[in-house]
Every structure is written in C-alpha cells, then in structure tokens.
C-alpha atoms as a PDB file:
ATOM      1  CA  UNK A   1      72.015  82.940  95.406  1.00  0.00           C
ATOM      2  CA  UNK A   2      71.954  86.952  95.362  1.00  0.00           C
ATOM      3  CA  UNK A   3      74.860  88.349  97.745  1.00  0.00           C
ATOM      4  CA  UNK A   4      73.183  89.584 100.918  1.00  0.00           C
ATOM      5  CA  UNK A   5      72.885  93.658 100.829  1.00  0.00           C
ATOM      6  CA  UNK A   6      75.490  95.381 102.451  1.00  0.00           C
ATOM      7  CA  UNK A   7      74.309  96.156 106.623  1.00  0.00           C
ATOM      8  CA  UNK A   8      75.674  99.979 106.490  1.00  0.00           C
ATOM      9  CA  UNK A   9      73.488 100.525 102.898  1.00  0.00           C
ATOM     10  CA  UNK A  10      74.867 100.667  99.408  1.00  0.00           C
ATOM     11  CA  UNK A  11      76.445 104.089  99.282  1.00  0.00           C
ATOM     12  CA  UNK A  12      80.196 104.933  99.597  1.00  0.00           C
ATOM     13  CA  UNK A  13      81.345 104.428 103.363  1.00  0.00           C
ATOM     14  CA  UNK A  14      84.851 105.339 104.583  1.00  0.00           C
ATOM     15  CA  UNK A  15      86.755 104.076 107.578  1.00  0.00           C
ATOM     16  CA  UNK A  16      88.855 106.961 108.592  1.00  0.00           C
ATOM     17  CA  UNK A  17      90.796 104.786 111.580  1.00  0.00           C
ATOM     18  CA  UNK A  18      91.247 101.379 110.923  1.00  0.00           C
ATOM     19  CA  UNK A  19      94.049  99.072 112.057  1.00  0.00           C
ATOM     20  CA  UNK A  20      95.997  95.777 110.861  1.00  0.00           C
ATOM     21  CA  UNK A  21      98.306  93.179 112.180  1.00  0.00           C
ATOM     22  CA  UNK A  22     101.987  91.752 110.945  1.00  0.00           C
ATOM     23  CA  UNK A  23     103.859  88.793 111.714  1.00  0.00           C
ATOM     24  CA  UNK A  24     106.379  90.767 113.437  1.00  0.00           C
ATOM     25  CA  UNK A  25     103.611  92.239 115.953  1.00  0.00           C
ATOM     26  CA  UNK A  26     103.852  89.256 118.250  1.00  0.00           C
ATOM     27  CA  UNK A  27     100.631  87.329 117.622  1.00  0.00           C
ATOM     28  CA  UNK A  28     100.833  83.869 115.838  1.00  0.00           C
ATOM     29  CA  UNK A  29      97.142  84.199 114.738  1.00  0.00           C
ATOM     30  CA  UNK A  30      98.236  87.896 113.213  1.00  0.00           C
ATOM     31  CA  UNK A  31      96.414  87.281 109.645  1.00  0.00           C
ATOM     32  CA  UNK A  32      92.787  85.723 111.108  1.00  0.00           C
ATOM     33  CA  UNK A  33      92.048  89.480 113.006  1.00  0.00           C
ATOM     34  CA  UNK A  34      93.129  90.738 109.518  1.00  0.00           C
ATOM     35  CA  UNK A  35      91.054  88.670 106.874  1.00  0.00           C
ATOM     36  CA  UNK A  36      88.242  88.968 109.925  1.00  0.00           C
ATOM     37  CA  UNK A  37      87.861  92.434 109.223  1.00  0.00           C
ATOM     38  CA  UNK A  38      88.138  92.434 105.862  1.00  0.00           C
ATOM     39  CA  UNK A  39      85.390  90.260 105.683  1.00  0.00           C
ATOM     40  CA  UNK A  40      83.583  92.699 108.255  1.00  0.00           C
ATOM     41  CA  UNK A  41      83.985  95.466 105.897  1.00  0.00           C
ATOM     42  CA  UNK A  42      82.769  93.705 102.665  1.00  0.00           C
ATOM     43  CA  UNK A  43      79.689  92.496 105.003  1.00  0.00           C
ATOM     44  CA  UNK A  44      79.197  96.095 106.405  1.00  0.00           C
ATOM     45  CA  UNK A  45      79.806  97.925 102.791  1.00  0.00           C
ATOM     46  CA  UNK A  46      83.088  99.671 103.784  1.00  0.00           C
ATOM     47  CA  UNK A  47      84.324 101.074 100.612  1.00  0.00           C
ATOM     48  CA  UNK A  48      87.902 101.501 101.931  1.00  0.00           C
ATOM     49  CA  UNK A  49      89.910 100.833 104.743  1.00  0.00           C
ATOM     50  CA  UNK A  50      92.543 103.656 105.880  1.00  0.00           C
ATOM     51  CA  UNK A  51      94.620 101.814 108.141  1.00  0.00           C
ATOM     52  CA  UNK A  52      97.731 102.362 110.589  1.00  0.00           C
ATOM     53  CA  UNK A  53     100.521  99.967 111.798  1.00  0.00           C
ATOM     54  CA  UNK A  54     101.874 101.095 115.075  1.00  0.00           C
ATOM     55  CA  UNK A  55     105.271  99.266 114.812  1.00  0.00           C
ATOM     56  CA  UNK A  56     106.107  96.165 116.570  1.00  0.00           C
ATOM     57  CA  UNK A  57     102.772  96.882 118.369  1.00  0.00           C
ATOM     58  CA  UNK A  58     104.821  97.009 121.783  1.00  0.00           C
ATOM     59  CA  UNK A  59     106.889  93.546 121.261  1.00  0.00           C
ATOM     60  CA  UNK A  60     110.452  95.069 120.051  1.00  0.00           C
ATOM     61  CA  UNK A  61     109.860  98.593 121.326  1.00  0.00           C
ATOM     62  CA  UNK A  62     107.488 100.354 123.434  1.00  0.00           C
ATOM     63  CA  UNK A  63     104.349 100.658 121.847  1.00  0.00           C
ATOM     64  CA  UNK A  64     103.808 104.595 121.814  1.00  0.00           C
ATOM     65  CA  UNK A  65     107.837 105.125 121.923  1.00  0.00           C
ATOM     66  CA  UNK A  66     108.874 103.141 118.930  1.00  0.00           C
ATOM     67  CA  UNK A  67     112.165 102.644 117.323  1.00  0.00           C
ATOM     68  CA  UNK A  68     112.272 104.006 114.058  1.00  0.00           C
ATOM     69  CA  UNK A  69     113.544 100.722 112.776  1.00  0.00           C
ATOM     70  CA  UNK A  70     109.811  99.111 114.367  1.00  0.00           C
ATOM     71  CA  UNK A  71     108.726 102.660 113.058  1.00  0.00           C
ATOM     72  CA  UNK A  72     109.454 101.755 109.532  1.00  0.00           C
ATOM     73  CA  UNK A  73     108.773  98.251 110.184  1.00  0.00           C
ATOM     74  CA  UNK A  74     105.073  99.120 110.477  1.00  0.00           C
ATOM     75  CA  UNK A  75     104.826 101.332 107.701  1.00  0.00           C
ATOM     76  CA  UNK A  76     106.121  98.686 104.687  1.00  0.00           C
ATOM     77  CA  UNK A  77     103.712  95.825 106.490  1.00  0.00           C
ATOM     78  CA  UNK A  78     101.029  98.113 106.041  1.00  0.00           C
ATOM     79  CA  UNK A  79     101.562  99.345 102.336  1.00  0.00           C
ATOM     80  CA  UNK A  80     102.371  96.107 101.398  1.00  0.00           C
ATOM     81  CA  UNK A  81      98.608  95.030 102.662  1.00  0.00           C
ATOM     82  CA  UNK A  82      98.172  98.308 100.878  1.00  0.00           C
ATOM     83  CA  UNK A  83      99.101  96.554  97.392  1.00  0.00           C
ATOM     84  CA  UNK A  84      97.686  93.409  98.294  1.00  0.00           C
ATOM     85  CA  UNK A  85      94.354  94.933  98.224  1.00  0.00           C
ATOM     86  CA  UNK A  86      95.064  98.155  96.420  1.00  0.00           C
ATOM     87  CA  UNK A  87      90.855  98.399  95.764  1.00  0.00           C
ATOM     88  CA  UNK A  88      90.235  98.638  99.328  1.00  0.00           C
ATOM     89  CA  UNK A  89      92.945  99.892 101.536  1.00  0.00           C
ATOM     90  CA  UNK A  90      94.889 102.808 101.797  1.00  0.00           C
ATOM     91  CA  UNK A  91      97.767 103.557 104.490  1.00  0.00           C
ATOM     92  CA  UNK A  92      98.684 105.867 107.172  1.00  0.00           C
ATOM     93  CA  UNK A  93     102.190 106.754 107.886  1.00  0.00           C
ATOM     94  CA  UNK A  94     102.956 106.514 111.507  1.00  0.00           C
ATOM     95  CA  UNK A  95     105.267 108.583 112.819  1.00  0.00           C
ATOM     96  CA  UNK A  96     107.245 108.838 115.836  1.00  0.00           C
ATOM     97  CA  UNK A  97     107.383 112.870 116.202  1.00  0.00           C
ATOM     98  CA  UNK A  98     110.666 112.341 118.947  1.00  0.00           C
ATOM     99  CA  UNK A  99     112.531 111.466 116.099  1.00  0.00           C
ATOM    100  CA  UNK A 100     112.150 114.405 113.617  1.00  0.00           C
ATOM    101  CA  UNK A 101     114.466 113.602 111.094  1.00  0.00           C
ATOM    102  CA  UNK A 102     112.993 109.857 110.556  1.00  0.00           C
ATOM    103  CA  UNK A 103     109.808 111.205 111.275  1.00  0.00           C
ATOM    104  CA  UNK A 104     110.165 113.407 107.984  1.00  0.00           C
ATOM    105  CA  UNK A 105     111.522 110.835 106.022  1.00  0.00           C
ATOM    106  CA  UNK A 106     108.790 108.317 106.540  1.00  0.00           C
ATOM    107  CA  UNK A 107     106.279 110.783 105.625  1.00  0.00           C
ATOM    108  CA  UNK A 108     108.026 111.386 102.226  1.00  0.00           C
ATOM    109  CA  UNK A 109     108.502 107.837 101.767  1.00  0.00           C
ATOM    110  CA  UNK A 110     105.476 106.235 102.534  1.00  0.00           C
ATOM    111  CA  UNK A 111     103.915 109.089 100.911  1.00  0.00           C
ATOM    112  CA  UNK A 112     106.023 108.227  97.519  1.00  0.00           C
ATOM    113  CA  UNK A 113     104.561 104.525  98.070  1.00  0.00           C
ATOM    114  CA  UNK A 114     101.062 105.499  98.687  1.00  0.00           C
ATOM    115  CA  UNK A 115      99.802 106.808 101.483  1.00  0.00           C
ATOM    116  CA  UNK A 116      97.202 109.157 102.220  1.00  0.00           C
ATOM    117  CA  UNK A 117      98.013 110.687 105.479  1.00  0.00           C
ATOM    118  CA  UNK A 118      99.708 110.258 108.783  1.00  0.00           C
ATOM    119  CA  UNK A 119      99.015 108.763 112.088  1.00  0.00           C
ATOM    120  CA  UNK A 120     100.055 110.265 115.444  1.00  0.00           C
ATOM    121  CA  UNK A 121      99.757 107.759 118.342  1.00  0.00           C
ATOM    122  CA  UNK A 122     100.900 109.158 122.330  1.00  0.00           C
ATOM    123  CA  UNK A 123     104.786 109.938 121.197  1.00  0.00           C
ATOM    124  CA  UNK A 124     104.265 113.435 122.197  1.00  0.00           C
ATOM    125  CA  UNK A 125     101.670 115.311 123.460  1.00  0.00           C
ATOM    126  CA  UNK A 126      99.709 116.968 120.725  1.00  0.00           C
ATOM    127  CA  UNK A 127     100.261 120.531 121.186  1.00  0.00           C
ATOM    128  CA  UNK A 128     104.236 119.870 121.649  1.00  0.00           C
ATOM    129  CA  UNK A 129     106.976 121.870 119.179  1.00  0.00           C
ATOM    130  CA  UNK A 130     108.149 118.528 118.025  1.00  0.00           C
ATOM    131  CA  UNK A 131     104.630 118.320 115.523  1.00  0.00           C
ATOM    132  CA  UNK A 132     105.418 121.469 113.949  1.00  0.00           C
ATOM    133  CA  UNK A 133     107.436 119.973 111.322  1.00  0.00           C
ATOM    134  CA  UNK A 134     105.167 117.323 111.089  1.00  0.00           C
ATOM    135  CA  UNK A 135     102.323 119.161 110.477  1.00  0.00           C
ATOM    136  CA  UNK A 136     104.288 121.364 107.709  1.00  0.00           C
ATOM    137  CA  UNK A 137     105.158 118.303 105.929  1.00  0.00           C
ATOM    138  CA  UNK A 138     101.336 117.181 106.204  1.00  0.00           C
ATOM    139  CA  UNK A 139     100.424 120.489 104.734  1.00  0.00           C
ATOM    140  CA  UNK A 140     102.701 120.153 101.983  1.00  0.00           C
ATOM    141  CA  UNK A 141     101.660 117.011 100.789  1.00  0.00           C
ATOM    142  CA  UNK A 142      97.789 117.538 101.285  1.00  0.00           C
ATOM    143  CA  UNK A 143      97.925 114.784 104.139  1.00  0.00           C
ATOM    144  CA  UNK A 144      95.070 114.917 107.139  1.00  0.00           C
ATOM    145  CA  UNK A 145      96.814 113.670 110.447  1.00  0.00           C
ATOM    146  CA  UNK A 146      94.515 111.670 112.527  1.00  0.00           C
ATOM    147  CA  UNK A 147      96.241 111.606 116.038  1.00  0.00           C
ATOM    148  CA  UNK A 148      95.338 109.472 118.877  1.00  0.00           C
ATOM    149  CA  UNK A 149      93.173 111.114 121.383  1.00  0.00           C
ATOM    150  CA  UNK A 150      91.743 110.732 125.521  1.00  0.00           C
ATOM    151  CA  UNK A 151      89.210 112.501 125.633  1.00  0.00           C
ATOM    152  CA  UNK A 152      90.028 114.968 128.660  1.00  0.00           C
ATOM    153  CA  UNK A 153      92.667 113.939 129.919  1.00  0.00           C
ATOM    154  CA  UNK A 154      93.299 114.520 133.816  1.00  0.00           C
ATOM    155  CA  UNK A 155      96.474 112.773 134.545  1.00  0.00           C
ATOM    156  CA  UNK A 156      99.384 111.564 132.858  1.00  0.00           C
ATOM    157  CA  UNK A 157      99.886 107.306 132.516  1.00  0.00           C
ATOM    158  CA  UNK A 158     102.905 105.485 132.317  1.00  0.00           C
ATOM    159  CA  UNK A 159     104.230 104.325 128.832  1.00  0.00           C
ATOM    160  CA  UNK A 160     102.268 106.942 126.844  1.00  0.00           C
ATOM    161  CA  UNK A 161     102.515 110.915 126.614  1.00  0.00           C
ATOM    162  CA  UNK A 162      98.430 111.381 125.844  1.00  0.00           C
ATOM    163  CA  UNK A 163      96.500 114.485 124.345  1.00  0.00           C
ATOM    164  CA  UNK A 164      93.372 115.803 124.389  1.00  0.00           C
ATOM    165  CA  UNK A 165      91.082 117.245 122.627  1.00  0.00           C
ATOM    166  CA  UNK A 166      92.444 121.060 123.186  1.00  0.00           C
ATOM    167  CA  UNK A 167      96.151 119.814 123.061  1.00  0.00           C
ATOM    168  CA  UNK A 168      95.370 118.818 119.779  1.00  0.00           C
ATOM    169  CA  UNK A 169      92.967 122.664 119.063  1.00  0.00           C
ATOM    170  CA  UNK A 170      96.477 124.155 120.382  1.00  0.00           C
ATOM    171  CA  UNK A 171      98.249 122.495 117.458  1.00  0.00           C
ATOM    172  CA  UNK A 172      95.582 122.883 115.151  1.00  0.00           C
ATOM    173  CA  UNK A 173      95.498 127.119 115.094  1.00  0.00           C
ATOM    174  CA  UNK A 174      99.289 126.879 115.066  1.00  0.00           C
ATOM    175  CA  UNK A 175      98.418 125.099 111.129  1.00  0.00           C
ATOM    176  CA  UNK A 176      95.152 126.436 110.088  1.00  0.00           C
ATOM    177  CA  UNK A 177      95.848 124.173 106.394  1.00  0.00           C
ATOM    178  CA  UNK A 178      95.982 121.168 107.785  1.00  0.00           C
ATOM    179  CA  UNK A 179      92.861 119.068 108.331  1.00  0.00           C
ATOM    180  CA  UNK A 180      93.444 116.722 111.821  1.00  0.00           C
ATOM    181  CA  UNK A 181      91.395 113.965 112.973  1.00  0.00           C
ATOM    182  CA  UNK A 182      90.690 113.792 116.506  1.00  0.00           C
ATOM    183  CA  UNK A 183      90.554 110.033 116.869  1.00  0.00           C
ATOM    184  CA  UNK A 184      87.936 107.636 118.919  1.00  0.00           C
ATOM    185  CA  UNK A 185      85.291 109.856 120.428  1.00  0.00           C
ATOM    186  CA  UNK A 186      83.945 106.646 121.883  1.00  0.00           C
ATOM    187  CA  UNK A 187      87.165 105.713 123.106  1.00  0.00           C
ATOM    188  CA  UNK A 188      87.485 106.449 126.256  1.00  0.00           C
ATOM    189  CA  UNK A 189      86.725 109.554 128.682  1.00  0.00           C
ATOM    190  CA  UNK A 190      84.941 112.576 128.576  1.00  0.00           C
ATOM    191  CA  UNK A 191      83.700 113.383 125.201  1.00  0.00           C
ATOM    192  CA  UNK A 192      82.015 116.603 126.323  1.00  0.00           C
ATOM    193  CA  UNK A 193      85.267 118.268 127.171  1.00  0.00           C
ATOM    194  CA  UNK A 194      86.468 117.564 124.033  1.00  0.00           C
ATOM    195  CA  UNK A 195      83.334 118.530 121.912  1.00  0.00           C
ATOM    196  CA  UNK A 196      83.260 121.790 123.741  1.00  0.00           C
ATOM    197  CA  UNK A 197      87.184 122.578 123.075  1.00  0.00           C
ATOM    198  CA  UNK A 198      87.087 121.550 119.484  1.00  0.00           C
ATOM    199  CA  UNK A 199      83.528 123.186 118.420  1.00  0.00           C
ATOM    200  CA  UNK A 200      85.038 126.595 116.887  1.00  0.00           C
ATOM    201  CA  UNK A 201      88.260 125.060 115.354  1.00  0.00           C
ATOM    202  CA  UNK A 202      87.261 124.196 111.884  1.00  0.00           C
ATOM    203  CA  UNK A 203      90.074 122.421 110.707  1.00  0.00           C
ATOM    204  CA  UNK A 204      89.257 119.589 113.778  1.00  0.00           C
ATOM    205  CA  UNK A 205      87.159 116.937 112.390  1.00  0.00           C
ATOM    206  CA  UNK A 206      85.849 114.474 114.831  1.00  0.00           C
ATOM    207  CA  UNK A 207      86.005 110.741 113.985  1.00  0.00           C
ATOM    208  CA  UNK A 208      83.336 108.210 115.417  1.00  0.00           C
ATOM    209  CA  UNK A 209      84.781 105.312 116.334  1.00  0.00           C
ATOM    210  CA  UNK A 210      85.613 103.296 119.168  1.00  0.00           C
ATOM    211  CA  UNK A 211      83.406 101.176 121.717  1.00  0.00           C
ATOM    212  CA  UNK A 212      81.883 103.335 123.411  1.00  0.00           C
ATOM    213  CA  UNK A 213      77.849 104.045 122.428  1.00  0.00           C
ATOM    214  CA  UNK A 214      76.895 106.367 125.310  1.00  0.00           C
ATOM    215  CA  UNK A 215      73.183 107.664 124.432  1.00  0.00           C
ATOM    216  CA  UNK A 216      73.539 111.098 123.631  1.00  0.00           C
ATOM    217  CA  UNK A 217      77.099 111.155 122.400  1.00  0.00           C
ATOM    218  CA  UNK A 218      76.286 111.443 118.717  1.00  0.00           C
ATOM    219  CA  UNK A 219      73.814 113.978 119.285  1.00  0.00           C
ATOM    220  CA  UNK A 220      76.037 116.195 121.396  1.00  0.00           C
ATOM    221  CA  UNK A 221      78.788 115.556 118.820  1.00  0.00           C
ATOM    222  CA  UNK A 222      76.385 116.720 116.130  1.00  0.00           C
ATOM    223  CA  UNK A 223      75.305 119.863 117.982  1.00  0.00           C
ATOM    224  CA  UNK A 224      79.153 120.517 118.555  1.00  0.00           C
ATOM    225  CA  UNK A 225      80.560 120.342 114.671  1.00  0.00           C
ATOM    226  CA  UNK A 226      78.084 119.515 112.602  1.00  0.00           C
ATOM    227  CA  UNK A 227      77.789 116.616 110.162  1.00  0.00           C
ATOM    228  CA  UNK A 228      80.567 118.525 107.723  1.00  0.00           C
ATOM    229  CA  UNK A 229      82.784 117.584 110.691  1.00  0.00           C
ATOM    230  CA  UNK A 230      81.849 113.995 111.448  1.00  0.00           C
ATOM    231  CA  UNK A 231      84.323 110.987 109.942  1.00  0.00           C
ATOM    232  CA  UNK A 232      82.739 107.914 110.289  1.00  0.00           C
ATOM    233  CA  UNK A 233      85.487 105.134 111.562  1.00  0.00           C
ATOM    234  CA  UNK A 234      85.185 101.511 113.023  1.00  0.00           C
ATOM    235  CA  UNK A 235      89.191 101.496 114.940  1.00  0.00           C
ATOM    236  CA  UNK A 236      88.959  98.045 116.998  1.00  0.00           C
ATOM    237  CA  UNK A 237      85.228  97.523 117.149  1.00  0.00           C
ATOM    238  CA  UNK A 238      83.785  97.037 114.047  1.00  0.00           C
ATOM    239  CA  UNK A 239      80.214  96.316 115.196  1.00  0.00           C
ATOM    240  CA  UNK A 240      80.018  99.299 117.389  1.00  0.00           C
ATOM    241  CA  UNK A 241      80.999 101.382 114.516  1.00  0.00           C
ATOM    242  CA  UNK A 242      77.986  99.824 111.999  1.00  0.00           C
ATOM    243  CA  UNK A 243      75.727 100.691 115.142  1.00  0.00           C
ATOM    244  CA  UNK A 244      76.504 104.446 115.705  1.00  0.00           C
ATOM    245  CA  UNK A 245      76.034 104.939 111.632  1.00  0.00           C
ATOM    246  CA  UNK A 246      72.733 103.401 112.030  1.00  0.00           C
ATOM    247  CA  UNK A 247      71.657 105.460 115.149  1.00  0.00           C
ATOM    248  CA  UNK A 248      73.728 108.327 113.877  1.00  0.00           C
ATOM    249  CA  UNK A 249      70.681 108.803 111.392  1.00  0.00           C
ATOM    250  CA  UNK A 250      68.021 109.065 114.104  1.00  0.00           C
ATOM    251  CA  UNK A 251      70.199 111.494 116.415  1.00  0.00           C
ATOM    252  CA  UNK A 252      68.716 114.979 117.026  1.00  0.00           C
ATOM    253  CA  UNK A 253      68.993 117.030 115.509  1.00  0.00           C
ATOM    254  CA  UNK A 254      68.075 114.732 112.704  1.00  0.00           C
ATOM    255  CA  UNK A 255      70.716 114.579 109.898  1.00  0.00           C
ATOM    256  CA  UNK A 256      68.959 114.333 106.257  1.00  0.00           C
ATOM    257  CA  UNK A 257      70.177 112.008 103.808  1.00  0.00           C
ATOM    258  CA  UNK A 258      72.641 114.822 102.208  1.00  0.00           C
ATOM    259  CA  UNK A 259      74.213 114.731 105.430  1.00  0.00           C
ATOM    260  CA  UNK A 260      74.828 111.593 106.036  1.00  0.00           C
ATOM    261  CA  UNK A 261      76.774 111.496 103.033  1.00  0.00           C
ATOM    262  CA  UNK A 262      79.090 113.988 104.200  1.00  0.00           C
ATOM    263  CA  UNK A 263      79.809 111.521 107.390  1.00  0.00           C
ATOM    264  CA  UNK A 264      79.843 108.532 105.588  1.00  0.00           C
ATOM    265  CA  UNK A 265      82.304 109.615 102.650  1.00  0.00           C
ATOM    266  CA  UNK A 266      81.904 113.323 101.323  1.00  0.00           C
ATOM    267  CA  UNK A 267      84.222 114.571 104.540  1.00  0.00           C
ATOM    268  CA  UNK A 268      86.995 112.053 104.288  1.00  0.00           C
ATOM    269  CA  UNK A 269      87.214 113.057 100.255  1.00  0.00           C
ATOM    270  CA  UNK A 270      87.595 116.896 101.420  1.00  0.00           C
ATOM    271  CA  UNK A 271      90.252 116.159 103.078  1.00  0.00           C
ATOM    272  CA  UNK A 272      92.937 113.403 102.176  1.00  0.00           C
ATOM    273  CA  UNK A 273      94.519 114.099  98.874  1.00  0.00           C
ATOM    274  CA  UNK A 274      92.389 114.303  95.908  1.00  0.00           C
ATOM    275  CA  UNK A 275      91.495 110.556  94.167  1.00  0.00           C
ATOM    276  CA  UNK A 276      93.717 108.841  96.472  1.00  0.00           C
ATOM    277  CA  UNK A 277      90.887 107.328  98.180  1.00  0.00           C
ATOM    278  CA  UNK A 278      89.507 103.821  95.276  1.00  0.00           C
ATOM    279  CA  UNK A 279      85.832 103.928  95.377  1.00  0.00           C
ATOM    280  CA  UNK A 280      85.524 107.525  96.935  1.00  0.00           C
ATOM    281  CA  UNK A 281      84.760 110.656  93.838  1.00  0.00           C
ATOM    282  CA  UNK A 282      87.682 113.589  94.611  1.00  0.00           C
ATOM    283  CA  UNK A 283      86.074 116.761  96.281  1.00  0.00           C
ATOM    284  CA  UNK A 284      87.114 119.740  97.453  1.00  0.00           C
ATOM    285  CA  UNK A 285      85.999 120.933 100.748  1.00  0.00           C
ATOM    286  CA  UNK A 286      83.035 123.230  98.856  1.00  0.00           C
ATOM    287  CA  UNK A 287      81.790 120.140  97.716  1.00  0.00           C
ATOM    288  CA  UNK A 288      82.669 120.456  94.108  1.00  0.00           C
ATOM    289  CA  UNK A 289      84.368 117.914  91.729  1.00  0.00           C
ATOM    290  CA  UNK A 290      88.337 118.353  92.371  1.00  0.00           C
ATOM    291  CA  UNK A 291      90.489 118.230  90.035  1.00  0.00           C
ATOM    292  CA  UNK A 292      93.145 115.290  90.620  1.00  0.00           C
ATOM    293  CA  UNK A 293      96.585 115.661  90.042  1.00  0.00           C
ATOM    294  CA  UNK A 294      99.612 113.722  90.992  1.00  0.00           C
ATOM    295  CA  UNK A 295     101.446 114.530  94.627  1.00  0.00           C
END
C-alpha cells in the first residue's frame, strides 16, 4: 500500500521553531512527545525540524534563568537528537545572554557541533546591552537568532524578563546583518502591535507559529512584511501550524504559488547558514544559488 501524501503538499517545508524533550527535563514520558512529533512531521511533510532545548525545562533551574550547567545541558541533548536524525533535524543554541562569557562559548561550541542558529528565550529583555555580543557572534557565524516574543507586552510577569516586538526592532537596527526571528505570532497577545513595529525593519522576519488562528492574523501579517518575511513554524502545536499553511494560501492578499515557497522554505534558506539546512537548496537572500562553504 502507497504511503499516504504528505497533508502540507510535497514541496520543501521548514519548521523554523520547533522544540524537544530530555530525560533530564523532568517528564518520565520525555521520548513519546518526541517520536509524536516526529511522526507529525513525516505525516505533515516537514522537511526539517530546527529545534531548541531550553535547559532543564524549569526542573534544576528556572526555566528562563538557567544555569549554564542546565544551559549546556540542553544544548548536547539536543545535538545529540541532532545526530540521531541528522536528515531531519538541525539545532538551536540556547543561550542565557546574563551569562556572557558562557553565552559566547556555547555559541562557538554548538556551532562547531552543528548548529544553525541561536535561540533567545525571556533571559533578558530583547533590546538589553547584554545581546550585543550575542548578536556579533550571530553575525559572525551567519546564525539567525529566533528570540522568544509577547506580542505587546504591557506588564512585566514574574519568572521571565519578556520582549516585544519593538524591543526586539530596538536590537535589530543596533545589527542591521543579522537576520532575527520574532517567534510565535499566534502565541499570545496583540499581534497588531507587533506587525505595526516590525513592518519597516527588514532584517525582522516573522515566524507563524503558535496556537493561536485568529481570522485575519495572517492577512494582516502579510500586509505588514510580506511573504519574503514569513517563516513558517509549528512550536508546540503542530496541527495549528499545518492549518495556518493551508489558510495562509487563501489569505488576502492572495499569495501565488512562488510565494508560498518563500514561506514554506525559500526564507529560512536566506537566512541560516548556507547548506546547513538537509533537504533545503542553499540561497542567498536574492534568491540565487549560494555558494556553500564551510563555517
């Protein structure tokens, strides 16, 4: 018997914010949520995972104030899933920006073992001195940050030092080079405020994923950036993901086949290092054929 079609189509998809568990996380059942979504994205016709590890996920250390030994903890779980399934998932390296120095060298490490960019959870808040360095060392390696976003955010809450949309436009004219990711659209809050702070800033790219479906969302978000800013993403919620690609093609104004490309995989190859991502052709952000070299 023929193997079903794939539910998202047969072209190249990328999932710019995806997440996995580790024994060490403090769930028994850690490795059914992770073989569930691998089967997910074989079913859906994800090409490859990009995935974070945020520590001890809040058992050893606070969740968005980790220790840099849960710090690095999280990063070799998740590049060792990494080269379990080396055809399918590639790794973020989370940082903890209050801790420059091991900040740094977790970015040069993990990037030395693999990985295609880092992750920036609510450490810091994004337009903070403490991400310059960061960012440089991004820049340097070709590395996209995707950073964890509210969108507007009105108060502060406890256990977390959250951003917005133009905290993170604040950090993202002070390094013009780097490409971030503003996470979760559908996250949480009011994606509005955030389309209207980020629509000028071209080096913002606006990822799709979370629960939230509000109608209207995806065609605001494609009036604010265009589809050459769009990153498709599933985060938690895998089957609200597979539903905004599918109305994503009948928001208005109406995105053409070419463009949905661009969402799907052409924008996440523009920007993470060239033919790091398996599955995905290298391009540079004109569109043409990059030319791959080692980092």
């Amino acid at each position: 018997m023929p193997e079903p079609a794939p539910l998202a189509g047969t072209e190249p998809l990328v999932d710019v914010h995806a997440h996995f568990l580790h024994a060490r996380g403090g769930r028994r059942d850690w490795e059914t949520p992770n073989r569930a979504r691998m089967r997910a994205g074989a079913r859906i016709g994800i090409t490859v995972h990009i995935a974070s590890i945020l520590g001890t996920w809040g058992h050893t250390s606070p969740t968005y104030f980790p220790s840099p030994a849960d710090v690095t903890l999280g990063n070799d779980e998740m590049l060792a899933i990494q080269d379990r399934d080396p055809e399918r998932v590639r790794t973020y390296a989370t940082v903890n920006p209050n801790d420059t120095a091991h900040a740094l060298e977790e970015i040069a490490r993990c990037g030395e073992r693999g990985a295609v960019g880092v992750k920036l959870a609510a450490s810091r808040r994004a337009d903070d001195p403490l991400l310059d360095p960061i960012a440089a060392a991004a820049e340097r390696r070709h590395f996209p940050i995707l950073h964890h976003i509210w969108q507007h955010r009105t108060r502060d809450w406890p256990g977390q030092e959250i951003s917005d949309g133009a905290d993170l436009v604040r950090l993202a004219l002070r390094h013009p080079r780097v490409s971030f990711i503003l996470a979760h659209i559908g996250g949480g809050g009011d994606y509005r405020h955030t389309f209207a702070a980020v629509a000028d800033i071209p080096n913002v790219y606006l990822d799709l994923s979370g629960s939230g479906v509000d109608r209207g969302m995806l065609d605001d978000a494609v009036r604010a950036v265009g589809a050459r800013r769009l990153l498709w993403g599933s985060d938690i919620t895998m089957e609200t993901g597979l539903a905004k690609l599918r109305a994503l093609e009948f928001a208005e104004p109406r995105l053409n086949a070419d463009a949905m490309r661009d969402v799907r995989w052409r924008n996440a190859a523009r920007i993470f290092p060239p033919g790091t991502l398996p599955g995905i052709p290298a391009l540079e952000r004109d569109g043409k054929v990059a030319a791959v070299s080692a980092r």
